[in-house]
N, C-alpha and C. Protein backbone atom coordinates (compact mmCIF):
# COMPACT_ATOMS: atom_id res chain seq x y z
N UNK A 1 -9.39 -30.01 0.57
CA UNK A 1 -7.97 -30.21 0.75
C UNK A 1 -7.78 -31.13 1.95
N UNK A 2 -6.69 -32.30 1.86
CA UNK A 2 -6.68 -32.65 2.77
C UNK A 2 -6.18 -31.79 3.62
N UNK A 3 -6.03 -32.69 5.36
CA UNK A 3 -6.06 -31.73 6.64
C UNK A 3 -4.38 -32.10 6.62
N UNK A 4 -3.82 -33.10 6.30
CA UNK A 4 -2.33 -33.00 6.21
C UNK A 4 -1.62 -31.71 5.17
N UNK A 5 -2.04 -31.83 4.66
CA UNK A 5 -1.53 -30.78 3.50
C UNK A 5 -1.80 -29.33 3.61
N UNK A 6 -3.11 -29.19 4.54
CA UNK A 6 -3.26 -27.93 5.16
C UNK A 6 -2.30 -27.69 6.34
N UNK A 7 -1.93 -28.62 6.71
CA UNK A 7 -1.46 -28.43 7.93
C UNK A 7 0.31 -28.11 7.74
N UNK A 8 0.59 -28.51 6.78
CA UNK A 8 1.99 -28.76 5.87
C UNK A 8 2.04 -27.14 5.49
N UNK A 9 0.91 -26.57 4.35
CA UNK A 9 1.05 -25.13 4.42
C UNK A 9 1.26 -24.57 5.62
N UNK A 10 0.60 -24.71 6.51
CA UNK A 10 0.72 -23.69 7.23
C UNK A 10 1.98 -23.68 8.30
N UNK A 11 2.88 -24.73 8.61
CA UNK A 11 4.07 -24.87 8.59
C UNK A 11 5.14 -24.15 7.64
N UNK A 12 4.68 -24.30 6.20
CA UNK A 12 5.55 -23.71 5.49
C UNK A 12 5.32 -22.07 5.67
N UNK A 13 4.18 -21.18 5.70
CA UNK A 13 3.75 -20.23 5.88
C UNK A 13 4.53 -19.82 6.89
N UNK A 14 4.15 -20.25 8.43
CA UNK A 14 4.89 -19.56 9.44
C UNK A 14 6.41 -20.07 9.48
N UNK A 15 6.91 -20.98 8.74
CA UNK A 15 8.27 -20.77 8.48
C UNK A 15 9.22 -19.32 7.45
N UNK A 16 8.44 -19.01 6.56
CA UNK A 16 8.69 -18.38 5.88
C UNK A 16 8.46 -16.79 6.60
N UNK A 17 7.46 -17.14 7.38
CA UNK A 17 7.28 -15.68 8.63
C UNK A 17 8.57 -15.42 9.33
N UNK A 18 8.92 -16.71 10.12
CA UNK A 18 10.05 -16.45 10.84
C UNK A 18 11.35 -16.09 10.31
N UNK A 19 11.57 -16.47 9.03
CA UNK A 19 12.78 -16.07 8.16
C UNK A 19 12.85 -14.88 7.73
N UNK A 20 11.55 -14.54 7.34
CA UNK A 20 11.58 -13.09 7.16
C UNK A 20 11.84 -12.40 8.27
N UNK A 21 11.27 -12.45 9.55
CA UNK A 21 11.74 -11.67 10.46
C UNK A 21 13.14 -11.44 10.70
N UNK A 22 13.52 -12.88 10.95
CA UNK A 22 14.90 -12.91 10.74
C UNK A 22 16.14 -11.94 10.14
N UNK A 23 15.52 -12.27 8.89
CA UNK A 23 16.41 -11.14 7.62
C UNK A 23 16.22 -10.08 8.23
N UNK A 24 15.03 -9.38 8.55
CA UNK A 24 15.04 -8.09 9.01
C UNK A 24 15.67 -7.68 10.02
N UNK A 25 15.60 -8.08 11.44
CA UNK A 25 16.55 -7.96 12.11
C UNK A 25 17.64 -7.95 11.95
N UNK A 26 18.29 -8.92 11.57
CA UNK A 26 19.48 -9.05 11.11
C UNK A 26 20.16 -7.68 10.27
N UNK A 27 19.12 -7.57 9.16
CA UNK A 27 19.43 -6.42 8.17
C UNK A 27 19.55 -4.88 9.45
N UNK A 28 19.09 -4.72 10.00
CA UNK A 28 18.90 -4.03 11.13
C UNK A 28 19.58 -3.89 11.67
N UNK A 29 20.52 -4.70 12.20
CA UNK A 29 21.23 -4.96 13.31
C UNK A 29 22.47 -4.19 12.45
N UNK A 30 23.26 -5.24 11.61
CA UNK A 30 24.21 -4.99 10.84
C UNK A 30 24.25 -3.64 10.03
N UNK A 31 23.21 -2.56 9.84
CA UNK A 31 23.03 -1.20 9.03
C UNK A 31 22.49 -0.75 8.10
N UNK A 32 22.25 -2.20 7.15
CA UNK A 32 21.32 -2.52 5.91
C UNK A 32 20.32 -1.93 6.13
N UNK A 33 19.89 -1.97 6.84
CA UNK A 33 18.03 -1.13 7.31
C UNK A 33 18.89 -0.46 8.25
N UNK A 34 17.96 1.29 8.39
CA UNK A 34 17.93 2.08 8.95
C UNK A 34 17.41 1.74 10.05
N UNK A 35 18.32 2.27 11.51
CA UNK A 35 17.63 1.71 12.66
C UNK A 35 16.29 2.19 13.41
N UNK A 36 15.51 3.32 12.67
CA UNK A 36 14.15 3.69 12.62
C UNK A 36 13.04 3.67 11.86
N UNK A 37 13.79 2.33 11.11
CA UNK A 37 12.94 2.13 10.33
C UNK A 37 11.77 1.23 10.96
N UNK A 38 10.67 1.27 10.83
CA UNK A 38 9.33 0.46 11.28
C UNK A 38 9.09 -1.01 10.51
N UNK A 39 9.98 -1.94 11.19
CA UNK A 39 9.87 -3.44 10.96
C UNK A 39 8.33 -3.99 10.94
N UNK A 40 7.42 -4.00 12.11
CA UNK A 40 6.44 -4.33 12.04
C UNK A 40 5.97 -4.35 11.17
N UNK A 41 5.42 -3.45 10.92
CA UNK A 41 4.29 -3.34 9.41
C UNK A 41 4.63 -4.04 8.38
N UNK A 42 6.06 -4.22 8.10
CA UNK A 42 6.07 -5.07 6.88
C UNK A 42 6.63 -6.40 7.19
N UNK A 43 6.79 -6.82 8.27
CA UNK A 43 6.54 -8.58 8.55
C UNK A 43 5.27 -8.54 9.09
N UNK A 44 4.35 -7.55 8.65
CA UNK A 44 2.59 -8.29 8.96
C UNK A 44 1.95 -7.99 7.44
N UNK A 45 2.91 -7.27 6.93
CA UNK A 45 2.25 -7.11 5.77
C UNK A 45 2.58 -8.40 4.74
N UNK A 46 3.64 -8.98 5.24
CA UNK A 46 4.53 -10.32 3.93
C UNK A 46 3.77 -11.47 4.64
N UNK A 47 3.50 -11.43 5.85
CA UNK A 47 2.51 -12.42 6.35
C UNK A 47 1.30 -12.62 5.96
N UNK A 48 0.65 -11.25 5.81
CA UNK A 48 -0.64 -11.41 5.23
C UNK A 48 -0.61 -11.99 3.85
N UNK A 49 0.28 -11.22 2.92
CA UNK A 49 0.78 -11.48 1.87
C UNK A 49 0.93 -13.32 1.79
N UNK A 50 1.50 -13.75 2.42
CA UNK A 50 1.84 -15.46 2.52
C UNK A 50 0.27 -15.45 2.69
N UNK A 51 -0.64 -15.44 3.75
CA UNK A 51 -1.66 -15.94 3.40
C UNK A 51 -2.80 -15.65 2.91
N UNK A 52 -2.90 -15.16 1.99
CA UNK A 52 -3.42 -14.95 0.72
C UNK A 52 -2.96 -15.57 -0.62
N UNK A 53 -1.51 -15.38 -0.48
CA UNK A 53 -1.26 -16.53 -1.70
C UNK A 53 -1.65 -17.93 -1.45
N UNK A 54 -1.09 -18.18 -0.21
CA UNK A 54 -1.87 -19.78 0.22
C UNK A 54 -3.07 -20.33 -0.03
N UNK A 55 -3.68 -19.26 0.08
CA UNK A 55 -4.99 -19.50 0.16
C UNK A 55 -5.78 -19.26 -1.32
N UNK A 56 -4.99 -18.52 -2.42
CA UNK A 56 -5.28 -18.79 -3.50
C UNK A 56 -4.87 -19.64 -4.30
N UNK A 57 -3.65 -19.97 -4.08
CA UNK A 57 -3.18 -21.17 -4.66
C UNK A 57 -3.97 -22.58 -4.38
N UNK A 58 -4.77 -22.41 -3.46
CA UNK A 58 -6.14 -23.77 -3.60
C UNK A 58 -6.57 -23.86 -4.39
């Protein structure tokens, strides 16, 4: 693969990280999510998730 195009994923990857976090907070903030609910785990879990698809989609 080229190194531009790797480099392009992985821009898109940690963009898609930060949005998700985003939503969550947000969802959080506003009541949508319960405010004990445990955010972490699942913006490391949709992250991992992103890269693994990335990385199969090669």
């Amino acid at each position: 693969m080229p190194k531009k195009l790797m480099a392009h994923s992985t821009k898109i990857t940690f963009g898609i990280f930060v949005i998700i976090l985003g939503v969550l907070m947000y969802a959080r903030q506003v009541g949508i999510i319960a405010p004990d609910f445990p955010i972490w785990p699942v913006v490391l879990i949709s992250f991992g998730v992103f890269l693994v698809a990335g990385e199969m989609s090669k």
